[in-house]
PDB file of N, CA and C in Angstrom:
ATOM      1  N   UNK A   1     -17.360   1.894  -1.732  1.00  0.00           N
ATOM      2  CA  UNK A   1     -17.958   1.335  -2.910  1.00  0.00           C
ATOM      3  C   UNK A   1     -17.612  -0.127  -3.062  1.00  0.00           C
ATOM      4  N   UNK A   2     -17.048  -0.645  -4.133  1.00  0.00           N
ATOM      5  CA  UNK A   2     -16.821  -1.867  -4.404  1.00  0.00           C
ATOM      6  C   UNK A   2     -15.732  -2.579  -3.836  1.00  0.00           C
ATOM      7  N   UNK A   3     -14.495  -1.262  -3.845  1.00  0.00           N
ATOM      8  CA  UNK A   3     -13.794  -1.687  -2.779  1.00  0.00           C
ATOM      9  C   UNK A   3     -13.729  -2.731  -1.582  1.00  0.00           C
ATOM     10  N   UNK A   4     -14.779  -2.249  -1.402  1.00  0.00           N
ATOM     11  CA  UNK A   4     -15.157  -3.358   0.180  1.00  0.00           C
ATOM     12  C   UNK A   4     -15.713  -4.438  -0.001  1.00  0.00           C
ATOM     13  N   UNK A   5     -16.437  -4.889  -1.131  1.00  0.00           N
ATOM     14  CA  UNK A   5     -16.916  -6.137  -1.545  1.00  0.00           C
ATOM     15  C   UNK A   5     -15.450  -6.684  -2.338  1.00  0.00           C
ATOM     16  N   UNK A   6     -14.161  -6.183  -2.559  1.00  0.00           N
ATOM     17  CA  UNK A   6     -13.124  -6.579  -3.375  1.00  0.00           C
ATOM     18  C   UNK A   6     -12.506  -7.221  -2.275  1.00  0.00           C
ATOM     19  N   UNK A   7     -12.116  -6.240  -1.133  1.00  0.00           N
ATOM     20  CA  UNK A   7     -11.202  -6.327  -0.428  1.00  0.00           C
ATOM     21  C   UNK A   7     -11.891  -7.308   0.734  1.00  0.00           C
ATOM     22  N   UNK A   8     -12.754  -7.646   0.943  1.00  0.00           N
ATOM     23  CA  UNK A   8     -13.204  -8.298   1.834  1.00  0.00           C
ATOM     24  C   UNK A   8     -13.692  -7.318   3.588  1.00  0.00           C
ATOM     25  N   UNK A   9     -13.423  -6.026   3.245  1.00  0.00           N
ATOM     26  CA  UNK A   9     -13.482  -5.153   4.602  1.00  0.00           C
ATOM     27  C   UNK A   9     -13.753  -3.978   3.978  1.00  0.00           C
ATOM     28  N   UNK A  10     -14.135  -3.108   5.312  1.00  0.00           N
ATOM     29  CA  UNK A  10     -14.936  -2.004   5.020  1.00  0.00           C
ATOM     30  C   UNK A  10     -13.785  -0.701   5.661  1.00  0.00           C
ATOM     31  N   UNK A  11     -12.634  -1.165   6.212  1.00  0.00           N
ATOM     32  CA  UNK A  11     -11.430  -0.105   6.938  1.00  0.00           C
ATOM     33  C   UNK A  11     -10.235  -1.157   7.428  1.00  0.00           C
ATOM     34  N   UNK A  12      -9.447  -0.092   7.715  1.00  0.00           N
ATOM     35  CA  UNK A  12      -8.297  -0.903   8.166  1.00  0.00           C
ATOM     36  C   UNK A  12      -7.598  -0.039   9.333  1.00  0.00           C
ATOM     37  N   UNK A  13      -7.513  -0.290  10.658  1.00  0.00           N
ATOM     38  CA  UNK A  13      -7.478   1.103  11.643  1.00  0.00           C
ATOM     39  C   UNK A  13      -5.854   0.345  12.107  1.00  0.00           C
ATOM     40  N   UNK A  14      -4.807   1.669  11.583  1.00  0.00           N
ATOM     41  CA  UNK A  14      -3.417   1.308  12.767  1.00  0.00           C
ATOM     42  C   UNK A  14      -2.718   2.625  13.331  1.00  0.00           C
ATOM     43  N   UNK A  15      -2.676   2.247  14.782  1.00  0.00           N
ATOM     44  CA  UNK A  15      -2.397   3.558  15.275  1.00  0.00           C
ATOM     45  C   UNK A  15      -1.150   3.877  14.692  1.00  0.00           C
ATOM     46  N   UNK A  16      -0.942   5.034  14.787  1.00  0.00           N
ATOM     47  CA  UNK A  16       0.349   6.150  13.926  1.00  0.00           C
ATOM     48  C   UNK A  16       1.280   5.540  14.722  1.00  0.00           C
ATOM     49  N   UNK A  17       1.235   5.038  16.057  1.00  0.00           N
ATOM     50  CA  UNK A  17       2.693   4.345  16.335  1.00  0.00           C
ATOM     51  C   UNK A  17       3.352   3.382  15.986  1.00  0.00           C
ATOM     52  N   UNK A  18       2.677   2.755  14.627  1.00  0.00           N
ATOM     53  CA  UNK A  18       3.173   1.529  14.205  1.00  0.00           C
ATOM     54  C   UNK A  18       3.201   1.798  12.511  1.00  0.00           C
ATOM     55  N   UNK A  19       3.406   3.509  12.220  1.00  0.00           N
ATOM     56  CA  UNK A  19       3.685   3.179  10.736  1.00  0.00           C
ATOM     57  C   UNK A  19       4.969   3.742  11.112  1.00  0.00           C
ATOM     58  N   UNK A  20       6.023   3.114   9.964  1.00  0.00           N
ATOM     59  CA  UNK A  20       7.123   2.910  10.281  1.00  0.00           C
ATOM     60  C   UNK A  20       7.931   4.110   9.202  1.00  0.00           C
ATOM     61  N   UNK A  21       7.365   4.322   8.069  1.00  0.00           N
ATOM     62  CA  UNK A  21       7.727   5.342   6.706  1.00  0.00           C
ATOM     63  C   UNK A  21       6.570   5.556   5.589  1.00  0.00           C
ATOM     64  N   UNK A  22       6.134   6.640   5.306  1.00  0.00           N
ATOM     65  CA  UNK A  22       5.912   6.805   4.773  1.00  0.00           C
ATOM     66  C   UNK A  22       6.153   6.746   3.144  1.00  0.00           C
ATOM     67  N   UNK A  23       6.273   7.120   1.810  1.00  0.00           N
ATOM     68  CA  UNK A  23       6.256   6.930   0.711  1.00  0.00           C
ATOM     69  C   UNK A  23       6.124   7.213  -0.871  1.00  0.00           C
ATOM     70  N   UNK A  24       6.083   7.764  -1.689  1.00  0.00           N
ATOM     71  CA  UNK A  24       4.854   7.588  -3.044  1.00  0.00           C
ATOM     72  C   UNK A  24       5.689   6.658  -3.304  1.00  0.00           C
ATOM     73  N   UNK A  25       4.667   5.628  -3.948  1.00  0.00           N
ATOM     74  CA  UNK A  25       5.234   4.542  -4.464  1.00  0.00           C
ATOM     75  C   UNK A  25       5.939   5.036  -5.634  1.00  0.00           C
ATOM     76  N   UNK A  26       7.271   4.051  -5.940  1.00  0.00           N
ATOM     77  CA  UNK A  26       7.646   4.367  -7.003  1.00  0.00           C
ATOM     78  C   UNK A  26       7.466   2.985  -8.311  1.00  0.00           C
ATOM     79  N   UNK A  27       6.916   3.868  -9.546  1.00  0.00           N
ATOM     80  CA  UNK A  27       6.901   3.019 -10.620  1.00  0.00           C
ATOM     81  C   UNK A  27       7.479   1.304 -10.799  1.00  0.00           C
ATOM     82  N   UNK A  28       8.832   1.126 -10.205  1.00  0.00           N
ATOM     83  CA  UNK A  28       9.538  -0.026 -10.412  1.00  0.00           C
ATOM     84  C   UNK A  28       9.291  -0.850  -9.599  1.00  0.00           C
ATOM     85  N   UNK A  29       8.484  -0.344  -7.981  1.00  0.00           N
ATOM     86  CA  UNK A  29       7.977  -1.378  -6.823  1.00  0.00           C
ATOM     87  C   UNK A  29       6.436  -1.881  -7.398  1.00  0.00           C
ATOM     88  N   UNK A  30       5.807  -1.022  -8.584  1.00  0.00           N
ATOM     89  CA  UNK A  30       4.557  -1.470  -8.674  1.00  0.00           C
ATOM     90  C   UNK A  30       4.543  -2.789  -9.459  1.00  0.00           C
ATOM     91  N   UNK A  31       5.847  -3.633 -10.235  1.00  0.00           N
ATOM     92  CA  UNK A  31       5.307  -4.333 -11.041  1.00  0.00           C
ATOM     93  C   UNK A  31       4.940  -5.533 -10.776  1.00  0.00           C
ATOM     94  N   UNK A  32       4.008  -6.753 -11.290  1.00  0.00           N
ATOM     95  CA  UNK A  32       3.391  -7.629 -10.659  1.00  0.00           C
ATOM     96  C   UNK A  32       4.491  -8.689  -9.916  1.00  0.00           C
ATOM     97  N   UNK A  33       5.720  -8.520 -10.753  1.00  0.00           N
ATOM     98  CA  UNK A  33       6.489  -9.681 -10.223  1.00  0.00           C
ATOM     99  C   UNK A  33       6.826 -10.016  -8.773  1.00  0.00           C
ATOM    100  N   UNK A  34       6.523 -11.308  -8.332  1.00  0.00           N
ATOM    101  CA  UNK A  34       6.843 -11.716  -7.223  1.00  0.00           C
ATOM    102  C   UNK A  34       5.473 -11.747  -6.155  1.00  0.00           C
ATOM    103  N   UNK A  35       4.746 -10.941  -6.974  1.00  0.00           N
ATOM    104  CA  UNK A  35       3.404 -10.728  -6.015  1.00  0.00           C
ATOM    105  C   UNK A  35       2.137 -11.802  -5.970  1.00  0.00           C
ATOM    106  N   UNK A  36       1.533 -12.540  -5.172  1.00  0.00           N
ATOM    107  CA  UNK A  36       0.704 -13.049  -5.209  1.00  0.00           C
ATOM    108  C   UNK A  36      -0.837 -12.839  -4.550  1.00  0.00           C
ATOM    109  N   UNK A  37      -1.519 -12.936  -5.526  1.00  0.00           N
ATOM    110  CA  UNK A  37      -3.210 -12.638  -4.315  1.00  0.00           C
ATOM    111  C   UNK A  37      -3.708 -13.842  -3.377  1.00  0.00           C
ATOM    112  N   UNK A  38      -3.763 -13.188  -2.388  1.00  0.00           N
ATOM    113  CA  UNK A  38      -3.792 -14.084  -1.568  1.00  0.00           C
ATOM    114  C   UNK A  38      -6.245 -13.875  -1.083  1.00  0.00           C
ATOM    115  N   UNK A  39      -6.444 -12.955  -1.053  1.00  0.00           N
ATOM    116  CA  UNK A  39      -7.916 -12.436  -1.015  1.00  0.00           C
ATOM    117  C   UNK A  39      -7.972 -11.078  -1.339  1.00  0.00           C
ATOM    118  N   UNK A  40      -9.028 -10.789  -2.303  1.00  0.00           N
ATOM    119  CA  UNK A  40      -9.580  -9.550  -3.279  1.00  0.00           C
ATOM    120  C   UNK A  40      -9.619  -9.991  -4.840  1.00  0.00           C
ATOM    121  N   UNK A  41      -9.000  -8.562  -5.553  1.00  0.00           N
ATOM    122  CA  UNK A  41      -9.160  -8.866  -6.487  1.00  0.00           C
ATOM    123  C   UNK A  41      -8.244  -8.296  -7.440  1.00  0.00           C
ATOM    124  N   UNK A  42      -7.604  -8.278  -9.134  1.00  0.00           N
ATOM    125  CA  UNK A  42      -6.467  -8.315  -9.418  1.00  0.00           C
ATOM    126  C   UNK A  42      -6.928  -8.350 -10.736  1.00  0.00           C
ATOM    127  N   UNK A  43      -6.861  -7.625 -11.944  1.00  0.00           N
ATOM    128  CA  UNK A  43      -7.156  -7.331 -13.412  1.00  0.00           C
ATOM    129  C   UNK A  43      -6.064  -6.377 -13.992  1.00  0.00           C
ATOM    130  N   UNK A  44      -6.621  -6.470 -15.263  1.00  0.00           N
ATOM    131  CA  UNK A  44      -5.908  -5.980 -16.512  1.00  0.00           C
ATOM    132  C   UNK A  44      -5.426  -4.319 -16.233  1.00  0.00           C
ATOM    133  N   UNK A  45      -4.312  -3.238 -16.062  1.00  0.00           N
ATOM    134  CA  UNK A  45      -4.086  -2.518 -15.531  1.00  0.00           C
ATOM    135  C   UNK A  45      -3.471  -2.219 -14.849  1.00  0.00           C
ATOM    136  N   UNK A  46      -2.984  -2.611 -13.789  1.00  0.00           N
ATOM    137  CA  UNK A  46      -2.696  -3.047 -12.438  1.00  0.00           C
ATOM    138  C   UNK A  46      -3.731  -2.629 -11.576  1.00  0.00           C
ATOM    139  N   UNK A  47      -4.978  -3.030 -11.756  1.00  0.00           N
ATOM    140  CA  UNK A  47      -5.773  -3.158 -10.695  1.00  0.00           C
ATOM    141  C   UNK A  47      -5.419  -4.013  -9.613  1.00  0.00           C
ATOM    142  N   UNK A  48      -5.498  -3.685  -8.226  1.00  0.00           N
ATOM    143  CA  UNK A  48      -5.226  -4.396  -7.432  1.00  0.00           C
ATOM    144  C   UNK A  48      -5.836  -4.114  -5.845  1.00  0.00           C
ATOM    145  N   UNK A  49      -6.820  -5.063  -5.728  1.00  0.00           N
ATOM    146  CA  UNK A  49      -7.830  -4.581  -4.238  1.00  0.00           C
ATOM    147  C   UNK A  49      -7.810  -5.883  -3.686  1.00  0.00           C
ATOM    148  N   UNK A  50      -6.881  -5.550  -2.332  1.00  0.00           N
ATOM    149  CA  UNK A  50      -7.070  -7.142  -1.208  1.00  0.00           C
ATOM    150  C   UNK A  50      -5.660  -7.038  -0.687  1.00  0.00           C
ATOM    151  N   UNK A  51      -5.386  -8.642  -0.204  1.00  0.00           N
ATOM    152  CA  UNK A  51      -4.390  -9.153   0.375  1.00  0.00           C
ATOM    153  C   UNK A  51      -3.317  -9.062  -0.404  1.00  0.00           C
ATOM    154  N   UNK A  52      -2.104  -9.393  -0.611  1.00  0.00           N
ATOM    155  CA  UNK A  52      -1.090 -10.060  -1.560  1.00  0.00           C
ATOM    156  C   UNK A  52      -0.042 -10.125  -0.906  1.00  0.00           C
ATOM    157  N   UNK A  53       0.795 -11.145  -1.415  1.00  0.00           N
ATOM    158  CA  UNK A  53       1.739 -11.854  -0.853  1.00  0.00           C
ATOM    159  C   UNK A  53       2.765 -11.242  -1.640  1.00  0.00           C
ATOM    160  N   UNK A  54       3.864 -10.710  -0.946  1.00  0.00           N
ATOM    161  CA  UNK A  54       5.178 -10.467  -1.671  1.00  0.00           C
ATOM    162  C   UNK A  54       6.228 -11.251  -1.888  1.00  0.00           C
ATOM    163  N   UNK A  55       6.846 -12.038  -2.424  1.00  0.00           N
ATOM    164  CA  UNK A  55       7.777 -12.969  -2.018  1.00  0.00           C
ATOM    165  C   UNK A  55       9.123 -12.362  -2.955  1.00  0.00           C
ATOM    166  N   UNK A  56      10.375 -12.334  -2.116  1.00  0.00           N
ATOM    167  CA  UNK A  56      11.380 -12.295  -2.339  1.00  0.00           C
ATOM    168  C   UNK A  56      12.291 -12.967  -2.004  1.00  0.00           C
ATOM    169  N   UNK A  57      12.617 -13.597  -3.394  1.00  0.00           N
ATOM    170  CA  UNK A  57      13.428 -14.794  -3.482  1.00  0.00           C
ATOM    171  C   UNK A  57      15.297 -13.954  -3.097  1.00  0.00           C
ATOM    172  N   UNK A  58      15.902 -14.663  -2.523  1.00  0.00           N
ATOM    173  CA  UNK A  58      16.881 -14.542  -1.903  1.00  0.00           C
ATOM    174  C   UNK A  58      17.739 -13.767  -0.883  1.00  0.00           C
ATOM    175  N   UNK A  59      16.125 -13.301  -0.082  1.00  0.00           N
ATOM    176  CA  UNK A  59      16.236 -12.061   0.808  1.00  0.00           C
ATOM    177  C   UNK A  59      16.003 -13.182   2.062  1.00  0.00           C
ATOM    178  N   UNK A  60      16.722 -12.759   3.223  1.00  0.00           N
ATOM    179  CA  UNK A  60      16.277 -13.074   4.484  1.00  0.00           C
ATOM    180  C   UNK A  60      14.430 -13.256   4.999  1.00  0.00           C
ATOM    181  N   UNK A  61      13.894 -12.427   5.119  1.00  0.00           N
ATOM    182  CA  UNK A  61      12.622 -12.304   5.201  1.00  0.00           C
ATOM    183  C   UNK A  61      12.028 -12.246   3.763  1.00  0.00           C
ATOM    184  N   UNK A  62      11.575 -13.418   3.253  1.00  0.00           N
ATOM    185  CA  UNK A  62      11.184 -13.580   1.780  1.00  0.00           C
ATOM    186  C   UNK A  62       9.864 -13.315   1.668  1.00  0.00           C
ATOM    187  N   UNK A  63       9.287 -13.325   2.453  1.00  0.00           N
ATOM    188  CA  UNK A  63       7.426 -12.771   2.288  1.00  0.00           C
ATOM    189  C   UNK A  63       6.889 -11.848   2.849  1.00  0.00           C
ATOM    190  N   UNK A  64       6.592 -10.771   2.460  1.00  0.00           N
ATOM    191  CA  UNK A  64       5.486 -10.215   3.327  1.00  0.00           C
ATOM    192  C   UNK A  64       3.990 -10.011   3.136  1.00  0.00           C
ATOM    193  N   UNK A  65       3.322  -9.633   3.774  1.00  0.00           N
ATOM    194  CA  UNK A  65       1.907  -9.777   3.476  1.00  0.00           C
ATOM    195  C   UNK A  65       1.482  -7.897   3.078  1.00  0.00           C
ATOM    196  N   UNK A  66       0.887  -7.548   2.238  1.00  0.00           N
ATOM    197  CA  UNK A  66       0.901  -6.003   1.667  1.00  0.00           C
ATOM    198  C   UNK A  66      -0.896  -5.925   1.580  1.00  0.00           C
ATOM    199  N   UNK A  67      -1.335  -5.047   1.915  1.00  0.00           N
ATOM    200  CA  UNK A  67      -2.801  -4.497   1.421  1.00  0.00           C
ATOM    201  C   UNK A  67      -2.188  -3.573   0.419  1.00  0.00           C
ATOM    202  N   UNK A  68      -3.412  -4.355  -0.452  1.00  0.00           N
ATOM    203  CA  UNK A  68      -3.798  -3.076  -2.013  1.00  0.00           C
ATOM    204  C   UNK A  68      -4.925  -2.445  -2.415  1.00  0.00           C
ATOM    205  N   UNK A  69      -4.687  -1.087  -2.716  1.00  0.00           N
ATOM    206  CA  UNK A  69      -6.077  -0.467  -3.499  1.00  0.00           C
ATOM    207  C   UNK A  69      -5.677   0.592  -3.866  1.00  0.00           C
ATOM    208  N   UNK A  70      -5.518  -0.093  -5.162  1.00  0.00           N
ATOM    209  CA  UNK A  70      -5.014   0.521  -6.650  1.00  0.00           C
ATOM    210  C   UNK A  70      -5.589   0.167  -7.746  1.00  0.00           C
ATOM    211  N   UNK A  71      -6.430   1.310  -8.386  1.00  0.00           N
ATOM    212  CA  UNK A  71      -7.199   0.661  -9.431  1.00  0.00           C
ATOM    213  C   UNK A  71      -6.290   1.039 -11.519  1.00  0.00           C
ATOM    214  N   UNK A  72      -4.936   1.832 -11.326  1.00  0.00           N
ATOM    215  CA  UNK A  72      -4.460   2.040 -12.305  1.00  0.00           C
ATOM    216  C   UNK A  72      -3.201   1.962 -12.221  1.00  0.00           C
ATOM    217  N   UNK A  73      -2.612   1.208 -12.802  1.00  0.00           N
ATOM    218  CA  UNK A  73      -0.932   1.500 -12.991  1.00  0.00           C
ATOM    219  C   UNK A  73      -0.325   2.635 -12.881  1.00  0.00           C
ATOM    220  N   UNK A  74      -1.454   3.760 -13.753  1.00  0.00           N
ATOM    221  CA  UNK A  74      -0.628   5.108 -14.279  1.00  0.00           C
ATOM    222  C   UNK A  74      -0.831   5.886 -12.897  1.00  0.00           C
ATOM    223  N   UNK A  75      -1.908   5.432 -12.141  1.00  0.00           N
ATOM    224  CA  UNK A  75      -1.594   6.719 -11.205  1.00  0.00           C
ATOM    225  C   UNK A  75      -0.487   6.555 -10.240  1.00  0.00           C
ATOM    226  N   UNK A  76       0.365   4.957 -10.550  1.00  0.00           N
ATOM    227  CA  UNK A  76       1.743   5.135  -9.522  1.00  0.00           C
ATOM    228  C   UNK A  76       2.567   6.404 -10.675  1.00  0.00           C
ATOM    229  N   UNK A  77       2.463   6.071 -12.027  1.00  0.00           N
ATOM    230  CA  UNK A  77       3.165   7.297 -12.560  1.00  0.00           C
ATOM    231  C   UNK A  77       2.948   8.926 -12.648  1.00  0.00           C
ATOM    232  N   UNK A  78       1.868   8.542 -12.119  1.00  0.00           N
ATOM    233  CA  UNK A  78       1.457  10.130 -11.812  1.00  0.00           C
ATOM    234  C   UNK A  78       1.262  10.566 -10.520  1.00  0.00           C
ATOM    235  N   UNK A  79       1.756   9.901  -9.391  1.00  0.00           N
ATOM    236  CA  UNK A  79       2.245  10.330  -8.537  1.00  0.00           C
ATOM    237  C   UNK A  79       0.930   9.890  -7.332  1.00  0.00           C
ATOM    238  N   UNK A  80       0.097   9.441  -7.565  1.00  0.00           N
ATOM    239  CA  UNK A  80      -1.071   9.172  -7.152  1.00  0.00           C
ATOM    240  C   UNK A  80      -1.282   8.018  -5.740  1.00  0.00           C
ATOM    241  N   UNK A  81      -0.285   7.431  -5.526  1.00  0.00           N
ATOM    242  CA  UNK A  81      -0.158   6.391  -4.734  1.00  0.00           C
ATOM    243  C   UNK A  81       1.112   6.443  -3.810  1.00  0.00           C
ATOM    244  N   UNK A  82       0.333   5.958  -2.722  1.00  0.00           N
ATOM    245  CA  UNK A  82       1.456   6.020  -1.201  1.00  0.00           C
ATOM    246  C   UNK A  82       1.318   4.626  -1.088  1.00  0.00           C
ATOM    247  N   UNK A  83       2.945   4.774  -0.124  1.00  0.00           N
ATOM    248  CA  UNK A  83       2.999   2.937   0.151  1.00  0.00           C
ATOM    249  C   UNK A  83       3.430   3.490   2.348  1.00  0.00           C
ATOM    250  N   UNK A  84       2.877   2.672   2.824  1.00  0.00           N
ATOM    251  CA  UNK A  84       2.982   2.659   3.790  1.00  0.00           C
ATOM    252  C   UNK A  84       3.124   1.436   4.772  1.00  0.00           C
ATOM    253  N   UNK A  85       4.642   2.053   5.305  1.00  0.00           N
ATOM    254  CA  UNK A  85       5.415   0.533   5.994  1.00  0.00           C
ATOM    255  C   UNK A  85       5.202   0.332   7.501  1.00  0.00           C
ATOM    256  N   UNK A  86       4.799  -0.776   7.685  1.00  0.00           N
ATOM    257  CA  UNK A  86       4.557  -0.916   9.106  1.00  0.00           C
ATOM    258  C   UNK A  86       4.858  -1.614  10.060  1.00  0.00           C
ATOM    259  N   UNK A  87       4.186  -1.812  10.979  1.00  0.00           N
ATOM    260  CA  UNK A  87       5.073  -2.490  12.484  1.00  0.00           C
ATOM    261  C   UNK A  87       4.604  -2.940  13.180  1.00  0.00           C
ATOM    262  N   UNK A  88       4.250  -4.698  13.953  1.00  0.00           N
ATOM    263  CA  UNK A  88       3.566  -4.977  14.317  1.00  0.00           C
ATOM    264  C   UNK A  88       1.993  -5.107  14.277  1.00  0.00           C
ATOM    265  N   UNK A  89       1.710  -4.849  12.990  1.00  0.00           N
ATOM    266  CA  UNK A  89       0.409  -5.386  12.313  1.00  0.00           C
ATOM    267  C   UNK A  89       0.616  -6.681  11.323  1.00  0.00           C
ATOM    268  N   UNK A  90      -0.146  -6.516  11.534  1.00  0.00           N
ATOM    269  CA  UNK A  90      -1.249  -7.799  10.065  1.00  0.00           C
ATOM    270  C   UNK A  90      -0.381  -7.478   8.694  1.00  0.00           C
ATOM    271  N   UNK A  91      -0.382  -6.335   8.267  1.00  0.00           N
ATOM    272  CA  UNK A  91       0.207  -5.999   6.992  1.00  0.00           C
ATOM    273  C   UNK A  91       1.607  -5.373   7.258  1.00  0.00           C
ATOM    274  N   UNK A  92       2.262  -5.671   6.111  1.00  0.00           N
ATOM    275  CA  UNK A  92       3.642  -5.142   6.352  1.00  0.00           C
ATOM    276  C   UNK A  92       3.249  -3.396   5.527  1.00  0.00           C
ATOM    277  N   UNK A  93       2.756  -3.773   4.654  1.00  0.00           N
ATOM    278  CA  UNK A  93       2.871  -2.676   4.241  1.00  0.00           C
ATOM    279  C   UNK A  93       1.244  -2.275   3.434  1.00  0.00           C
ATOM    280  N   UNK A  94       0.547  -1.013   3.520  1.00  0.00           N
ATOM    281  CA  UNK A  94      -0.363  -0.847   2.414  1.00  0.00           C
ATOM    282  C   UNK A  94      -0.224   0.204   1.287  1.00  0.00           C
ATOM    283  N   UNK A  95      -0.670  -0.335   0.650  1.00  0.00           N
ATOM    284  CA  UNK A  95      -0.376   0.647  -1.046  1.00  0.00           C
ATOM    285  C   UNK A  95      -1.680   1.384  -1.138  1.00  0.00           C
ATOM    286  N   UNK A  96      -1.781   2.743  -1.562  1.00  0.00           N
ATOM    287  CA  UNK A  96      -2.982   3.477  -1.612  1.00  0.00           C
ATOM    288  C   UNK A  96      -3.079   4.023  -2.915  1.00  0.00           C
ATOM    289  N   UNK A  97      -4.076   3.784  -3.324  1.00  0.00           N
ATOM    290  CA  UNK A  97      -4.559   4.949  -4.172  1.00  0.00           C
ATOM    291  C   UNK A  97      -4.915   6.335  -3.877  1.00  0.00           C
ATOM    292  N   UNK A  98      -4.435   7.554  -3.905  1.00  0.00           N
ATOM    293  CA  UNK A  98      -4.953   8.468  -3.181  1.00  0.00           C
ATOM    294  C   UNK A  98      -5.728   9.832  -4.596  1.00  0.00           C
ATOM    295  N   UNK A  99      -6.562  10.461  -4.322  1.00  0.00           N
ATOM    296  CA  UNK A  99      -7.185  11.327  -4.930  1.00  0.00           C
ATOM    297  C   UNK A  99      -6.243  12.529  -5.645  1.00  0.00           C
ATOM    298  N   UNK A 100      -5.689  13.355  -4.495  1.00  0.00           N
ATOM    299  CA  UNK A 100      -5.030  14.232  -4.848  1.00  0.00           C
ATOM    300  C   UNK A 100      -3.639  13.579  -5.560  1.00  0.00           C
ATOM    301  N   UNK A 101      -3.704  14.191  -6.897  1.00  0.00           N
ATOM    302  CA  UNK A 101      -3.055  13.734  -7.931  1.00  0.00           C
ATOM    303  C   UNK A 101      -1.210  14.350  -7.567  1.00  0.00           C
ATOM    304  N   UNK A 102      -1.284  15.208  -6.409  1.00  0.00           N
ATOM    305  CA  UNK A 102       0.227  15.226  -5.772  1.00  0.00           C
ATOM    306  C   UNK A 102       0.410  14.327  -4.448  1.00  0.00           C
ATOM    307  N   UNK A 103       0.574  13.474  -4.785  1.00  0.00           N
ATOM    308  CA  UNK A 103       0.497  12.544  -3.085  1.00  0.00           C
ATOM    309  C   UNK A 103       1.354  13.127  -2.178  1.00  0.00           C
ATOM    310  N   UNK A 104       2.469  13.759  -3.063  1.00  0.00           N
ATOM    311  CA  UNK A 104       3.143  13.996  -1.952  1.00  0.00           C
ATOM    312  C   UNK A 104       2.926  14.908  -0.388  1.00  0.00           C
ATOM    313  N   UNK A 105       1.485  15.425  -1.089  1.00  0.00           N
ATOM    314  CA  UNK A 105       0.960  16.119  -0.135  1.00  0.00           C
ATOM    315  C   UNK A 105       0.320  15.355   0.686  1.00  0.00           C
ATOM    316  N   UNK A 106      -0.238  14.502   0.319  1.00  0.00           N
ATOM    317  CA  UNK A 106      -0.912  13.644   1.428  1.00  0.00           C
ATOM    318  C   UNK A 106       0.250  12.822   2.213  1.00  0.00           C
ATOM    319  N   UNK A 107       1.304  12.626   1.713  1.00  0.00           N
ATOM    320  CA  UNK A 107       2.657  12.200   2.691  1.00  0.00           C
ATOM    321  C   UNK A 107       2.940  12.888   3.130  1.00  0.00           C
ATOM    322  N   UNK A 108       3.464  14.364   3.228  1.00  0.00           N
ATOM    323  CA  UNK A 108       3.851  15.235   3.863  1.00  0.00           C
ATOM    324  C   UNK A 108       2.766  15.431   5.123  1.00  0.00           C
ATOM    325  N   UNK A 109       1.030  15.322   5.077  1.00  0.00           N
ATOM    326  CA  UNK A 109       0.266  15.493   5.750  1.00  0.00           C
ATOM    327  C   UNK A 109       0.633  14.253   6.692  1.00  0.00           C
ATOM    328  N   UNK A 110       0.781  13.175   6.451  1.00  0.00           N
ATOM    329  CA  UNK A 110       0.919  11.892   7.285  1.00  0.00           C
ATOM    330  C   UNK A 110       2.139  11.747   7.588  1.00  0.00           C
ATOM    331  N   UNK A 111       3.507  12.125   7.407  1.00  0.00           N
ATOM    332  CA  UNK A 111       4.421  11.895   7.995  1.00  0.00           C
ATOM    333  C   UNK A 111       4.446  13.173   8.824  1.00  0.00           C
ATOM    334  N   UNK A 112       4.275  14.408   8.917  1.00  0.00           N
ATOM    335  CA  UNK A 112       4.023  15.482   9.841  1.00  0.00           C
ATOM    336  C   UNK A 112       3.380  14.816  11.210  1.00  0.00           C
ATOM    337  N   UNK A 113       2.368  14.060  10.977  1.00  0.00           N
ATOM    338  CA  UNK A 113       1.398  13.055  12.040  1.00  0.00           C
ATOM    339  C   UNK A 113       2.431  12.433  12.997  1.00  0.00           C
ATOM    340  N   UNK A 114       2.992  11.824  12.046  1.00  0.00           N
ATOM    341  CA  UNK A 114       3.827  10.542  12.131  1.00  0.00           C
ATOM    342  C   UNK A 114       4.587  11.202  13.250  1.00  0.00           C
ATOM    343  N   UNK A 115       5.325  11.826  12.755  1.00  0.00           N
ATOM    344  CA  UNK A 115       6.774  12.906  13.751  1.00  0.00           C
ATOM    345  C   UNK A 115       6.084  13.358  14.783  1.00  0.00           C
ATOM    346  N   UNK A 116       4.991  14.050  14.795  1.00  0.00           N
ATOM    347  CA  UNK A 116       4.618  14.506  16.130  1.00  0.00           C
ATOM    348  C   UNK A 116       3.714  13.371  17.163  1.00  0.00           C
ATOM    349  N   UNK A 117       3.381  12.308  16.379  1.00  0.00           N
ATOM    350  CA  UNK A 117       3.111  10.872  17.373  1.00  0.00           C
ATOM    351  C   UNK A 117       4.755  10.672  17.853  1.00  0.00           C
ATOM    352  N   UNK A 118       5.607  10.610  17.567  1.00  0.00           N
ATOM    353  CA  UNK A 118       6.666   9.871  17.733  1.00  0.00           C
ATOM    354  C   UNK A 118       7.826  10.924  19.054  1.00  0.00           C
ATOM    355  N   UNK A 119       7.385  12.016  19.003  1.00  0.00           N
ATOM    356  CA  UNK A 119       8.028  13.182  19.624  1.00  0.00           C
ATOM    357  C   UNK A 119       6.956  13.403  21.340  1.00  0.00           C
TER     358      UNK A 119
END
């Protein structure tokens, strides 16, 4: 849907050998601070579809680059969103919005992946 006119792309393909951990995001990583848009788009909510820049001030590696698509704050509180860390891509990490309102199932489905790519 709009997504792809937000985000500037229509997919994002990385083989399972380069995600590094799986996730649900938790509430206190979602808040805007430190984050910058770098391309997409970013409103009232925590809507958030595109690029963004993470910067952390007094860390060794102070930036990373994160994909977002998240259209509600509440569904990091309701369990709704995975963050996924990676390795040798473009993005360090992407944040998802996911459907099923227990993500953890959809992590458990993708880190199961994960382990048997890695084995």
């Amino acid at each position: 849907g709009m997504d792809k006119l937000w985000a500037f792309k229509s997919r994002i393909v990385v083989p399972i050998s380069h995600i590094e951990s799986i996730r649900v995001a938790e509430p206190a990583n979602m808040l805007d601070k430190g984050i910058v848009k770098v391309v997409g788009a970013s409103g009232i909510g925590g809507f958030k579809v595109g690029d963004f820049l993470e910067w952390n001030r007094g860390k060794e590696k102070n930036r990373r680059l994160l994909f977002w698509d998240v259209h509600h704050k509440q569904a990091v509180v309701d369990g709704k969103v995975v963050a996924i860390t990676l390795r040798d891509e473009r993005y360090e990490e992407l944040v998802l919005q996911v459907e099923d309102f227990r993500s953890e199932k959809v992590m458990r489905v993708l880190q199961a992946m994960l382990d048997e790519a890695s084995s």
